[in-house]
Protein backbone atom coordinates (compact mmCIF):
# COMPACT_ATOMS: atom_id res chain seq x y z
CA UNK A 1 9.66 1.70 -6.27
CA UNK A 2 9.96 -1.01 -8.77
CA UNK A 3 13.39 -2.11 -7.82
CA UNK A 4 12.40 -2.07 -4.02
CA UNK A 5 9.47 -4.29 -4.42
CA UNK A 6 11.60 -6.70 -6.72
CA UNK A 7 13.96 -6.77 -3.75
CA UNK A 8 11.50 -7.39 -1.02
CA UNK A 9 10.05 -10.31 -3.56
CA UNK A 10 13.81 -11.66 -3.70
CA UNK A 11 13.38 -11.38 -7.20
CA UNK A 12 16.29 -10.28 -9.85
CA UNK A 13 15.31 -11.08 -13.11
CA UNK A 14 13.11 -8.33 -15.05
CA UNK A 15 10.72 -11.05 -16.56
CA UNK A 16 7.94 -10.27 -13.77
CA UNK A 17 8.18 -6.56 -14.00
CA UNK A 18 5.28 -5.37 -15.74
CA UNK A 19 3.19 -7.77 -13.67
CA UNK A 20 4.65 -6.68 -10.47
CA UNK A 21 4.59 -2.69 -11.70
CA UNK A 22 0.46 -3.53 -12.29
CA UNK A 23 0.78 -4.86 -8.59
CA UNK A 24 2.09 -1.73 -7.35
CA UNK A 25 -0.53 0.36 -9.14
CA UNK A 26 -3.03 -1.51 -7.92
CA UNK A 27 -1.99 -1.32 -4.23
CA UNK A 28 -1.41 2.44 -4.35
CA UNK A 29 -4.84 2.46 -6.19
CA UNK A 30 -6.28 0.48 -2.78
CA UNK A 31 -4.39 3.28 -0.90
CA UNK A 32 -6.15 5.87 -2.57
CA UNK A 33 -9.22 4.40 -1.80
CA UNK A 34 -9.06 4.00 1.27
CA UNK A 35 -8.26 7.74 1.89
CA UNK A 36 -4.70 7.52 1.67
CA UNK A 37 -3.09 10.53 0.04
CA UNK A 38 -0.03 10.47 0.66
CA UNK A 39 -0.34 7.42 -1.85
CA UNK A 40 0.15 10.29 -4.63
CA UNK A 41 3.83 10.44 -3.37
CA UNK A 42 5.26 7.27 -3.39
CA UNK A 43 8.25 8.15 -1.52
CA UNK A 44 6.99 7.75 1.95
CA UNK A 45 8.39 5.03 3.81
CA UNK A 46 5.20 4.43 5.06
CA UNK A 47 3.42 3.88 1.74
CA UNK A 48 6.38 1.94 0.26
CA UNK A 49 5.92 -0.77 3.12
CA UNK A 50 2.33 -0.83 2.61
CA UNK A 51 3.01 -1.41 -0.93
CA UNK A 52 4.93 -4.27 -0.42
CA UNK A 53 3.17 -5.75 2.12
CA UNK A 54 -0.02 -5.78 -0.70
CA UNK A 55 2.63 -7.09 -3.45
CA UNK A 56 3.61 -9.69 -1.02
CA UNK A 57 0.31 -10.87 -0.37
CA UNK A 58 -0.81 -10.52 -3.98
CA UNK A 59 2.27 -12.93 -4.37
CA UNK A 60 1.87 -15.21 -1.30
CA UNK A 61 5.27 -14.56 -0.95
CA UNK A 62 6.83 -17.88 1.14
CA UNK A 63 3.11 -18.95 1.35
CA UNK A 64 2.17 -16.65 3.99
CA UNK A 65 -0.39 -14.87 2.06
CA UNK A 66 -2.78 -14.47 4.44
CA UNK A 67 -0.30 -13.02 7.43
CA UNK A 68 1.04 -10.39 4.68
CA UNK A 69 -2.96 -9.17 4.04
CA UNK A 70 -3.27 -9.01 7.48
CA UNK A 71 -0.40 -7.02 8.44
CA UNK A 72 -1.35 -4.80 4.66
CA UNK A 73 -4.77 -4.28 6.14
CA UNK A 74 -3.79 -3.31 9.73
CA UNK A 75 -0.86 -0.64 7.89
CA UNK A 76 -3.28 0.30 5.29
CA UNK A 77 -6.63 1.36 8.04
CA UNK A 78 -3.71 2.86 10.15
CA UNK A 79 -2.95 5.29 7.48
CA UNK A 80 -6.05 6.20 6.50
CA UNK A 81 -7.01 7.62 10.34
CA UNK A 82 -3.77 9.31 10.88
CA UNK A 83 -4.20 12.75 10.05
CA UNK A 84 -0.96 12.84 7.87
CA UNK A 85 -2.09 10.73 5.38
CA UNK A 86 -5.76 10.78 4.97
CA UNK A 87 -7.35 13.42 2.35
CA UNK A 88 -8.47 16.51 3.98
CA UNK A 89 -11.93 15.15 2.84
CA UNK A 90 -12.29 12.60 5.67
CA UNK A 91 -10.94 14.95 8.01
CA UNK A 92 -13.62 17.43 7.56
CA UNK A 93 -16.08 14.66 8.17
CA UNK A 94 -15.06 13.67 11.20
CA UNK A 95 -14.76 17.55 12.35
CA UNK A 96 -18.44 18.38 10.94
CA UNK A 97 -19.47 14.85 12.70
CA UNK A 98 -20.40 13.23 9.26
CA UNK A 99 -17.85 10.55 9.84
């Protein structure tokens, strides 16, 4: 996922990429949180984009911070309702009307 993010940043050098591999982490970390498990398998599309989107906020990539958190956030809570990618956990809630 490395070399996608680096290409989504416009970046080519490898001088960033330990900070930008932390960056990644950390966004499929937020994922996670948030209830996301197909975050475990970072080769959904959906979960790559959300990725970058984080990176690119985390980045304020061409100063549009802000719009790239907002469209992270929107991807991000859209994931973690649809049944595909949020844990069985939250799922159960809802059925057992705990959620």
């Amino acid at each position: 996922m490395l070399e996608r993010i680096k290409q989504a940043l416009r970046i080519s050098n490898d001088s960033l990429d330990e900070d930008i591999a932390e960056n990644i982490a950390a966004g499929v970390d937020d994922l996670r949180r948030r209830g996301v498990e197909a975050a475990v398998t970072s080769t959904e599309k959906l979960v790559i984009r959300a990725v970058e989107l984080y990176c690119k906020w985390n980045y304020d990539y061409l100063g549009k911070g802000d719009a790239w958190y907002t469209h992270y956030e929107a991807l991000a809570t859209a994931m973690a309702l649809a049944q595909e990618y949020a844990s069985d956990k939250y799922w159960e809630d809802v059925n057992n009307g705990n959620e």
